[in-house]
PDB file of N, CA and C in Angstrom:
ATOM      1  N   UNK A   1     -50.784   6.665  10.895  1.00  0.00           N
ATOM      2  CA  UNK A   1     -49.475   7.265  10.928  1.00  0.00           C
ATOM      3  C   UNK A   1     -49.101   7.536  12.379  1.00  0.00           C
ATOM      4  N   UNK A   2     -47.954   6.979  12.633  1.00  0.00           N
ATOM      5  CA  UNK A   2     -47.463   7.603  14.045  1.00  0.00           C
ATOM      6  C   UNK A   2     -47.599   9.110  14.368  1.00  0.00           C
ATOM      7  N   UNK A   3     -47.586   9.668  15.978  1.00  0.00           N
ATOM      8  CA  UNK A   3     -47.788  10.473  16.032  1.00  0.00           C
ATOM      9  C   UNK A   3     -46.693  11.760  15.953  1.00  0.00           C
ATOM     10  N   UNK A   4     -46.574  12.443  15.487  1.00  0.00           N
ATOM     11  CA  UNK A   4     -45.020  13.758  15.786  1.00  0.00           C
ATOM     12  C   UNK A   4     -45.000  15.006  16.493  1.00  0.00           C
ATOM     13  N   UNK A   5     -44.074  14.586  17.540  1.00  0.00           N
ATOM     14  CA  UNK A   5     -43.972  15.389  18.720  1.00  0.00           C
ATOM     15  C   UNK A   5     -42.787  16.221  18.080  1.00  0.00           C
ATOM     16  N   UNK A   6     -42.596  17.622  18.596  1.00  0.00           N
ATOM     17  CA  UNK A   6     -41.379  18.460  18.200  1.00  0.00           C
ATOM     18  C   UNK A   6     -41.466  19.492  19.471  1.00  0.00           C
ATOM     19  N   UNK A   7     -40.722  19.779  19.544  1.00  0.00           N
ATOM     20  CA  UNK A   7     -40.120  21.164  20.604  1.00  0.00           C
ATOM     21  C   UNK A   7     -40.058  22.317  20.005  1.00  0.00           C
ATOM     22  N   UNK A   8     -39.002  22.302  18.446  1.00  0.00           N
ATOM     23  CA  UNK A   8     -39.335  23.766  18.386  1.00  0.00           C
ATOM     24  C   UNK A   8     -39.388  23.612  16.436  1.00  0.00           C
ATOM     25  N   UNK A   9     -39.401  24.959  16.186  1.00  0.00           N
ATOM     26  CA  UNK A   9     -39.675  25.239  14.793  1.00  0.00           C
ATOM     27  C   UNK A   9     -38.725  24.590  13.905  1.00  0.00           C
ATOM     28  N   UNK A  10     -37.702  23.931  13.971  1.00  0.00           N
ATOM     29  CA  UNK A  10     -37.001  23.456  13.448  1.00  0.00           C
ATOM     30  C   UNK A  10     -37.317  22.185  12.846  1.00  0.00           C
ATOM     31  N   UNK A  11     -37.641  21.289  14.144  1.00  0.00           N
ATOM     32  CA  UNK A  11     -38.265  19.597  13.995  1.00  0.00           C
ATOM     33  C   UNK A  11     -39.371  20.009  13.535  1.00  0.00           C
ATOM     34  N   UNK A  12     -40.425  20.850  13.428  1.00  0.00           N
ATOM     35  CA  UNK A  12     -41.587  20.988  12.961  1.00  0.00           C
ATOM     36  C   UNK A  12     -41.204  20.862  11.301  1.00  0.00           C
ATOM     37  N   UNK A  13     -40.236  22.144  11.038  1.00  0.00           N
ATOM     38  CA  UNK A  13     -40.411  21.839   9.486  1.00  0.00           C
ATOM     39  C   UNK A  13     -39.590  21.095   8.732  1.00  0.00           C
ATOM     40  N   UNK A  14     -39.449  20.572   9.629  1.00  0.00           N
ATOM     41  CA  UNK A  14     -38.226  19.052   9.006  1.00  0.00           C
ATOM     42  C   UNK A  14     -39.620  17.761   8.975  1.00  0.00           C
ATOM     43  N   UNK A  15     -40.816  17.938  10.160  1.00  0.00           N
ATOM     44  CA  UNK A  15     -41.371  16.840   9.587  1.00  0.00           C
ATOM     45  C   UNK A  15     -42.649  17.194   8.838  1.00  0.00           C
ATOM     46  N   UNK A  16     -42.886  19.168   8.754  1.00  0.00           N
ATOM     47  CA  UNK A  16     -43.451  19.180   7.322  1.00  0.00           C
ATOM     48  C   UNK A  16     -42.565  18.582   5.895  1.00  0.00           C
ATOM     49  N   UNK A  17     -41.706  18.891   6.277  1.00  0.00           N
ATOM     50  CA  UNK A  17     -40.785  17.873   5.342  1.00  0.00           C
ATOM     51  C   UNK A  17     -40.936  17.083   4.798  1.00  0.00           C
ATOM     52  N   UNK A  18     -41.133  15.858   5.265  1.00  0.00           N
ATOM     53  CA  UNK A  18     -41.404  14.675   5.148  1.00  0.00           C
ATOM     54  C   UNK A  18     -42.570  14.600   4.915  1.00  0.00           C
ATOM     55  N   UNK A  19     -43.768  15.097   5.620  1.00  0.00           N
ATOM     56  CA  UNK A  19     -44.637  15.351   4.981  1.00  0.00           C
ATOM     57  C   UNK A  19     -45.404  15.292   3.350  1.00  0.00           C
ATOM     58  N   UNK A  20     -44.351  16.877   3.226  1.00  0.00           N
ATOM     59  CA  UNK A  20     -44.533  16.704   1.535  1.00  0.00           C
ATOM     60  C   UNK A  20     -43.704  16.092   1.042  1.00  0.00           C
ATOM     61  N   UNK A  21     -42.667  15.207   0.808  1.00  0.00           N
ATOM     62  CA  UNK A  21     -41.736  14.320   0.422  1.00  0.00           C
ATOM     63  C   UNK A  21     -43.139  12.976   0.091  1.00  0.00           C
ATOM     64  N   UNK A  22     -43.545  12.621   1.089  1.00  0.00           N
ATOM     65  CA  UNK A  22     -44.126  11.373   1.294  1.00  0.00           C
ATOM     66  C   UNK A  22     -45.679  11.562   0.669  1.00  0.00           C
ATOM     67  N   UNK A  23     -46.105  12.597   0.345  1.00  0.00           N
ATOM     68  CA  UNK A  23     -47.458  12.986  -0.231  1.00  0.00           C
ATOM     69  C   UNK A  23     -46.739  12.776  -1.767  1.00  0.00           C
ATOM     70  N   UNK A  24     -45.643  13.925  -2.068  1.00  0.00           N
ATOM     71  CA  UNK A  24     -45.573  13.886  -3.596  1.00  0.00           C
ATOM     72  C   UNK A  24     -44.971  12.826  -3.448  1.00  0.00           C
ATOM     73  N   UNK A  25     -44.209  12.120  -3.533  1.00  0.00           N
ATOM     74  CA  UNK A  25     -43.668  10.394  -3.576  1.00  0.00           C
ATOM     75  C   UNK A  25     -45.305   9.446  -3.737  1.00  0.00           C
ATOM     76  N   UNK A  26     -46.008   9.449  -2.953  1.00  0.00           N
ATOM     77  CA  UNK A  26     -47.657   8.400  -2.841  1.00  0.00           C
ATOM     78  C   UNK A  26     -48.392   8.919  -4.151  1.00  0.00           C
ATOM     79  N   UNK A  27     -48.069  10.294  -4.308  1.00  0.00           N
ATOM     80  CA  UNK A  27     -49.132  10.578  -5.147  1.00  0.00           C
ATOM     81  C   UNK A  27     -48.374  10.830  -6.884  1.00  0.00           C
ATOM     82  N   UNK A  28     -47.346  10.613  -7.128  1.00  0.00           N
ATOM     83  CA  UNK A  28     -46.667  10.497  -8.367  1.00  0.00           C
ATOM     84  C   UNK A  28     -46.680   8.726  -8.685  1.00  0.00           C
ATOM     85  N   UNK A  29     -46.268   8.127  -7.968  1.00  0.00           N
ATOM     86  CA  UNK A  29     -46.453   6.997  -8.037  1.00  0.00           C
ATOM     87  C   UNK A  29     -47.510   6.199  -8.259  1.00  0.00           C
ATOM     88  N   UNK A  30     -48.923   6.842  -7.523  1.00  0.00           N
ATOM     89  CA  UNK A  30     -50.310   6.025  -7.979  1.00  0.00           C
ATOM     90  C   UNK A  30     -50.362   6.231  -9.303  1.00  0.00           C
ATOM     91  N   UNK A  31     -50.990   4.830  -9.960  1.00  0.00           N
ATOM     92  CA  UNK A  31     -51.077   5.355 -11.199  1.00  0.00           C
ATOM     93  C   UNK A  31     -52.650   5.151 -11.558  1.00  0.00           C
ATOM     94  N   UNK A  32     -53.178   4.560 -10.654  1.00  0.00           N
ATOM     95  CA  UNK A  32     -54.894   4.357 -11.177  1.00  0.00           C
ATOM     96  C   UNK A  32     -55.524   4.651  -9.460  1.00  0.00           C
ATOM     97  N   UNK A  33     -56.376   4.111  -9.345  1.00  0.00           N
ATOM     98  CA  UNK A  33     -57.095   4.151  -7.747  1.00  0.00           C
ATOM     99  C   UNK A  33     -56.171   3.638  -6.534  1.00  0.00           C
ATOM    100  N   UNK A  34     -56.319   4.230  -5.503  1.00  0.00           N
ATOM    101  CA  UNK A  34     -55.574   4.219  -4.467  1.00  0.00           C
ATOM    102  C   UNK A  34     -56.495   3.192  -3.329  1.00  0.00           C
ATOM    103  N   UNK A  35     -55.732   2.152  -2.291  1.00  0.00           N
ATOM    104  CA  UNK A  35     -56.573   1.493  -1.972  1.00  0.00           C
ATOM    105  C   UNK A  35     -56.819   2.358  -0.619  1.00  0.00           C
ATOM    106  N   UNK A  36     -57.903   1.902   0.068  1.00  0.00           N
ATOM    107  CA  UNK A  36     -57.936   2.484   1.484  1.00  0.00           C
ATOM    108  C   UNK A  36     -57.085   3.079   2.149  1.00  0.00           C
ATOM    109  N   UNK A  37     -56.243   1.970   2.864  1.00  0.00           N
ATOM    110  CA  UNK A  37     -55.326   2.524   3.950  1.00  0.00           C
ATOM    111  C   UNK A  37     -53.944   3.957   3.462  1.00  0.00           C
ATOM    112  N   UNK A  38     -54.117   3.447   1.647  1.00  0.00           N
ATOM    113  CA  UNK A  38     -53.014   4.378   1.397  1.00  0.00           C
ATOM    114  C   UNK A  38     -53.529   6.026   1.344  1.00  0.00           C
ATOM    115  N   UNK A  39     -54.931   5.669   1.075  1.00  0.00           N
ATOM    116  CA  UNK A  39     -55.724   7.359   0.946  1.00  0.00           C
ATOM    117  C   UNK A  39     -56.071   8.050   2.243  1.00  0.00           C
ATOM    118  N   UNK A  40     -56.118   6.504   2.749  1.00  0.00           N
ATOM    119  CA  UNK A  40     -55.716   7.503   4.271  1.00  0.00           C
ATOM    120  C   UNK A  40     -55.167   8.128   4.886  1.00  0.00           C
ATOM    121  N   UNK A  41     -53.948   7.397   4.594  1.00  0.00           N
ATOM    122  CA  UNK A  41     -52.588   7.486   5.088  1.00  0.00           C
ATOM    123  C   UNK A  41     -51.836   9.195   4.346  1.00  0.00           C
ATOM    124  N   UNK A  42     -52.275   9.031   3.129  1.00  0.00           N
ATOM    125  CA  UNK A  42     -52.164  10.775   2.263  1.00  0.00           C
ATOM    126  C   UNK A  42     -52.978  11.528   3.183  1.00  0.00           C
ATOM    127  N   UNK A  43     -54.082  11.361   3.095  1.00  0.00           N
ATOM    128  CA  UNK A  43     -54.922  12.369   3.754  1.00  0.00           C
ATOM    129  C   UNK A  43     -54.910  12.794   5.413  1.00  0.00           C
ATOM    130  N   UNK A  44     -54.266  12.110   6.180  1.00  0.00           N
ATOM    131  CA  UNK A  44     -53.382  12.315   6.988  1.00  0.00           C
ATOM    132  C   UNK A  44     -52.388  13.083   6.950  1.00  0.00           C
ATOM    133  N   UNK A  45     -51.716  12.799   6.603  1.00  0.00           N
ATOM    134  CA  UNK A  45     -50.593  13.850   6.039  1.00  0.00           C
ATOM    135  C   UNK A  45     -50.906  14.682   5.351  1.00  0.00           C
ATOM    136  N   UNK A  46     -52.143  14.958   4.550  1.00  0.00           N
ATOM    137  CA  UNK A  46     -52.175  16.647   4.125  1.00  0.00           C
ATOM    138  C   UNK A  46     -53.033  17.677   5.330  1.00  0.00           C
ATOM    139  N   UNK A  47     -53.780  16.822   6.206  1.00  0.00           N
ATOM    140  CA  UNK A  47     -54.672  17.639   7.518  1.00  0.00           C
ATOM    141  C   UNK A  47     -53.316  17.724   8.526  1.00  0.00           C
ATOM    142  N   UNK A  48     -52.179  17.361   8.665  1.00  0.00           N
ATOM    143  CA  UNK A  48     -51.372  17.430   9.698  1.00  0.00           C
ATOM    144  C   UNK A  48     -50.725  19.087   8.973  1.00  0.00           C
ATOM    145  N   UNK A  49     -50.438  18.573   7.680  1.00  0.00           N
ATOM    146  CA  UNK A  49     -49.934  20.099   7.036  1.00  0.00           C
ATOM    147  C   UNK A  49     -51.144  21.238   7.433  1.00  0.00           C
ATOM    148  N   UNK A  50     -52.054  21.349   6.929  1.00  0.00           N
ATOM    149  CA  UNK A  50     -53.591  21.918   6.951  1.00  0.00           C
ATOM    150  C   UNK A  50     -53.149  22.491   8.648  1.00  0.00           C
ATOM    151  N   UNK A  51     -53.132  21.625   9.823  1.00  0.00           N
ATOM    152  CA  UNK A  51     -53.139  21.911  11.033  1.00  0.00           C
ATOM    153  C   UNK A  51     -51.762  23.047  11.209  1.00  0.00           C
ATOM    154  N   UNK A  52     -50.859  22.708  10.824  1.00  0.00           N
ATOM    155  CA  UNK A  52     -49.385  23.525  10.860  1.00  0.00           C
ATOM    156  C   UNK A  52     -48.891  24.477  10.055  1.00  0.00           C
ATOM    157  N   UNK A  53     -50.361  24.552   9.254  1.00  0.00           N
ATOM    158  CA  UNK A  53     -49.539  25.405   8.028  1.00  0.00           C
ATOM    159  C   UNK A  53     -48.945  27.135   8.737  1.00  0.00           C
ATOM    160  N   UNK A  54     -50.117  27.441   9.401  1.00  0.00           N
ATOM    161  CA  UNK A  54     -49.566  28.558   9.992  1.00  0.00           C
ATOM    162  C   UNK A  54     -48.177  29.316  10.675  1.00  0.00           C
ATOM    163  N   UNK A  55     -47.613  27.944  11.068  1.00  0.00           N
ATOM    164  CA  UNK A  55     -46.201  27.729  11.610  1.00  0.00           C
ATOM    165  C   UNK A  55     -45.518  28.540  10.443  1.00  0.00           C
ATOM    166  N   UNK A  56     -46.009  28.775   8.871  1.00  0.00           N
ATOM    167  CA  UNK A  56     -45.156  29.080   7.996  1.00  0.00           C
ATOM    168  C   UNK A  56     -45.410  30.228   8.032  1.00  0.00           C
ATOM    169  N   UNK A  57     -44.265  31.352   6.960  1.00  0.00           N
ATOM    170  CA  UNK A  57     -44.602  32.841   7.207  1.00  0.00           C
ATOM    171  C   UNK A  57     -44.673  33.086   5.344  1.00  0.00           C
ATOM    172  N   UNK A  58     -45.004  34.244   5.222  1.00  0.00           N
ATOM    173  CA  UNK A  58     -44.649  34.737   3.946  1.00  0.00           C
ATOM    174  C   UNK A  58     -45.122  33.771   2.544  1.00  0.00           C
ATOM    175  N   UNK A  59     -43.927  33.793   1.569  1.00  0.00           N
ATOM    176  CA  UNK A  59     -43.997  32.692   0.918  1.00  0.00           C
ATOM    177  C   UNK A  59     -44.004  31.523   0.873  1.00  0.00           C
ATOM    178  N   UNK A  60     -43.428  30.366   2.263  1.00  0.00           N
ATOM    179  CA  UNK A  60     -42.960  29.646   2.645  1.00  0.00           C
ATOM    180  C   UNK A  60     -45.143  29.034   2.786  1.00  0.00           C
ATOM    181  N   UNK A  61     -45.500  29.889   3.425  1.00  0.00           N
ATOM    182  CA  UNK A  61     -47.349  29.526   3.563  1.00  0.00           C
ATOM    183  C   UNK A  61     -47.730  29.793   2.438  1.00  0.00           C
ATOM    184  N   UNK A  62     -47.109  30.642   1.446  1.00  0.00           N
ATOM    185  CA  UNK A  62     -47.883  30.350  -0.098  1.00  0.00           C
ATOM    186  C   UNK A  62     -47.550  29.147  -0.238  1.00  0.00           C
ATOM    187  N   UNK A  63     -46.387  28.758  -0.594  1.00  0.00           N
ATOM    188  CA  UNK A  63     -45.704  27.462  -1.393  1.00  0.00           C
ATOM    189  C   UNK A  63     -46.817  26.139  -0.390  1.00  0.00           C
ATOM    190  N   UNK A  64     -46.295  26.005   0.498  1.00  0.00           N
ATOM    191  CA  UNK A  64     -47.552  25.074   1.877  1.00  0.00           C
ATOM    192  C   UNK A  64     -49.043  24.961   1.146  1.00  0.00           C
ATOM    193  N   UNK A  65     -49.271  25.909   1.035  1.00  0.00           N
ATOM    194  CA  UNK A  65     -51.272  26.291   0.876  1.00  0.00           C
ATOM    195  C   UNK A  65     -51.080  25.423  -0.638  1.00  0.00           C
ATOM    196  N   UNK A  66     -50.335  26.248  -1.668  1.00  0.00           N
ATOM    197  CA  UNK A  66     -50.270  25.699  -3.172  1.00  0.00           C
ATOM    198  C   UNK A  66     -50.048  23.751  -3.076  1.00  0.00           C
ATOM    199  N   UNK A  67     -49.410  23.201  -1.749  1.00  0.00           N
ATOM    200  CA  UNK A  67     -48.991  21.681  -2.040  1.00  0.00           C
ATOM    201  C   UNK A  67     -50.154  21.325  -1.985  1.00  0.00           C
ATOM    202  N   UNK A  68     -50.752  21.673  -0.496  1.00  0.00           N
ATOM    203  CA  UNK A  68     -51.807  21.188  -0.069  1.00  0.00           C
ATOM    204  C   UNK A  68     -53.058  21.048  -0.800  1.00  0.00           C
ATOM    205  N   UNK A  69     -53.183  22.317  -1.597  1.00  0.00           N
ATOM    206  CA  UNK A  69     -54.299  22.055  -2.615  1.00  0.00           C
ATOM    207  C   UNK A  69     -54.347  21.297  -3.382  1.00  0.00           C
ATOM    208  N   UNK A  70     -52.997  21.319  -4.215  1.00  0.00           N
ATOM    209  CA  UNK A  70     -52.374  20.635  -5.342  1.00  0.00           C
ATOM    210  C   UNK A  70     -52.917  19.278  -5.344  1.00  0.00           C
ATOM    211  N   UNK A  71     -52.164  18.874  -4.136  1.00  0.00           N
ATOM    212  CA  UNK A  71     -52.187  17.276  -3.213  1.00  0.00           C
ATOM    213  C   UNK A  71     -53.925  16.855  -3.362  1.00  0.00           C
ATOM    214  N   UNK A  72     -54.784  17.903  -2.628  1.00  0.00           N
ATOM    215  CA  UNK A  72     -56.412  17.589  -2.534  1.00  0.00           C
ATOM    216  C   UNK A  72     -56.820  17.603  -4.048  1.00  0.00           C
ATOM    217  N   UNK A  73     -56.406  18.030  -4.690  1.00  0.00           N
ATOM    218  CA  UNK A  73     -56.872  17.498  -6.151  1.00  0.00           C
ATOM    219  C   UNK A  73     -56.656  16.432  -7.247  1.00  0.00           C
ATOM    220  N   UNK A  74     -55.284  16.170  -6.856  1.00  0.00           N
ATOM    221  CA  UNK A  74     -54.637  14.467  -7.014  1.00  0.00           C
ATOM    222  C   UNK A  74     -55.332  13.519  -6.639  1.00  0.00           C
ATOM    223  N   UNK A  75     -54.849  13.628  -5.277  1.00  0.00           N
ATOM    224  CA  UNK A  75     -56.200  12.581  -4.518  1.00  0.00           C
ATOM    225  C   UNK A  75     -57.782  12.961  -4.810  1.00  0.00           C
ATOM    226  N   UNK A  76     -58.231  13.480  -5.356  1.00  0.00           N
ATOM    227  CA  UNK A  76     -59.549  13.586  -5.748  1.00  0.00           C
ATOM    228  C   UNK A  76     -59.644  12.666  -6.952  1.00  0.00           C
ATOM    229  N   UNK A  77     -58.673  12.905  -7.868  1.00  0.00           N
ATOM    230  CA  UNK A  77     -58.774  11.815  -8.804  1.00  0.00           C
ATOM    231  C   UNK A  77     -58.358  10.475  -8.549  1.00  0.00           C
ATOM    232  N   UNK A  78     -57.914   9.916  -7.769  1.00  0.00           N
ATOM    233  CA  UNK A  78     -57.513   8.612  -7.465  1.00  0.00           C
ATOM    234  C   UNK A  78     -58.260   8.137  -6.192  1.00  0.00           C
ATOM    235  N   UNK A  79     -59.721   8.727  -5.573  1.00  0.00           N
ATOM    236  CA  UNK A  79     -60.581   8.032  -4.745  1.00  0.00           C
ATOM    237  C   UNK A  79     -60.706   6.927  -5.041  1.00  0.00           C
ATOM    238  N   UNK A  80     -60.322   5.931  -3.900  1.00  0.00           N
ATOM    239  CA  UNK A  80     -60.526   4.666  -3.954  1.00  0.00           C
ATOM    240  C   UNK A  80     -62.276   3.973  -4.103  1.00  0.00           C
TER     241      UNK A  80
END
């Protein structure tokens, strides 16, 4: 995955954004085993969340913590 640079809190949670957009999109869509590059490519994107989650406050880091788990247990069932 390319890398994402931001300046301030704004672009940050616009590309947690995308983030979870692109996790739940990969991971509704698998429907049996996931090949390599795509479990990578998830799991990437849930350690970039994992790294930023703190950026969030309040509920906003409940809702974050709840994807992220959510997400690591999906992908647990669809190890390639």
């Amino acid at each position: 995955m390319p890398a994402y640079y931001y300046t301030n809190k704004s672009e940050l949670f616009a590309i947690i954004g995308e983030k979870i957009s692109f996790i739940n999109k990969s991971l509704l869509t698998a429907r049996e085993k996931l090949s390599g590059e795509e479990f990578q490519k998830i799991t990437e994107a849930i350690d970039f969340l994992k790294d930023h989650k703190y950026q969030m406050a309040d509920q906003g880091l409940n809702q974050l913590e709840y994807i992220i788990r959510s997400a690591e247990e999906k992908l647990k069932t669809l190890r390639h």
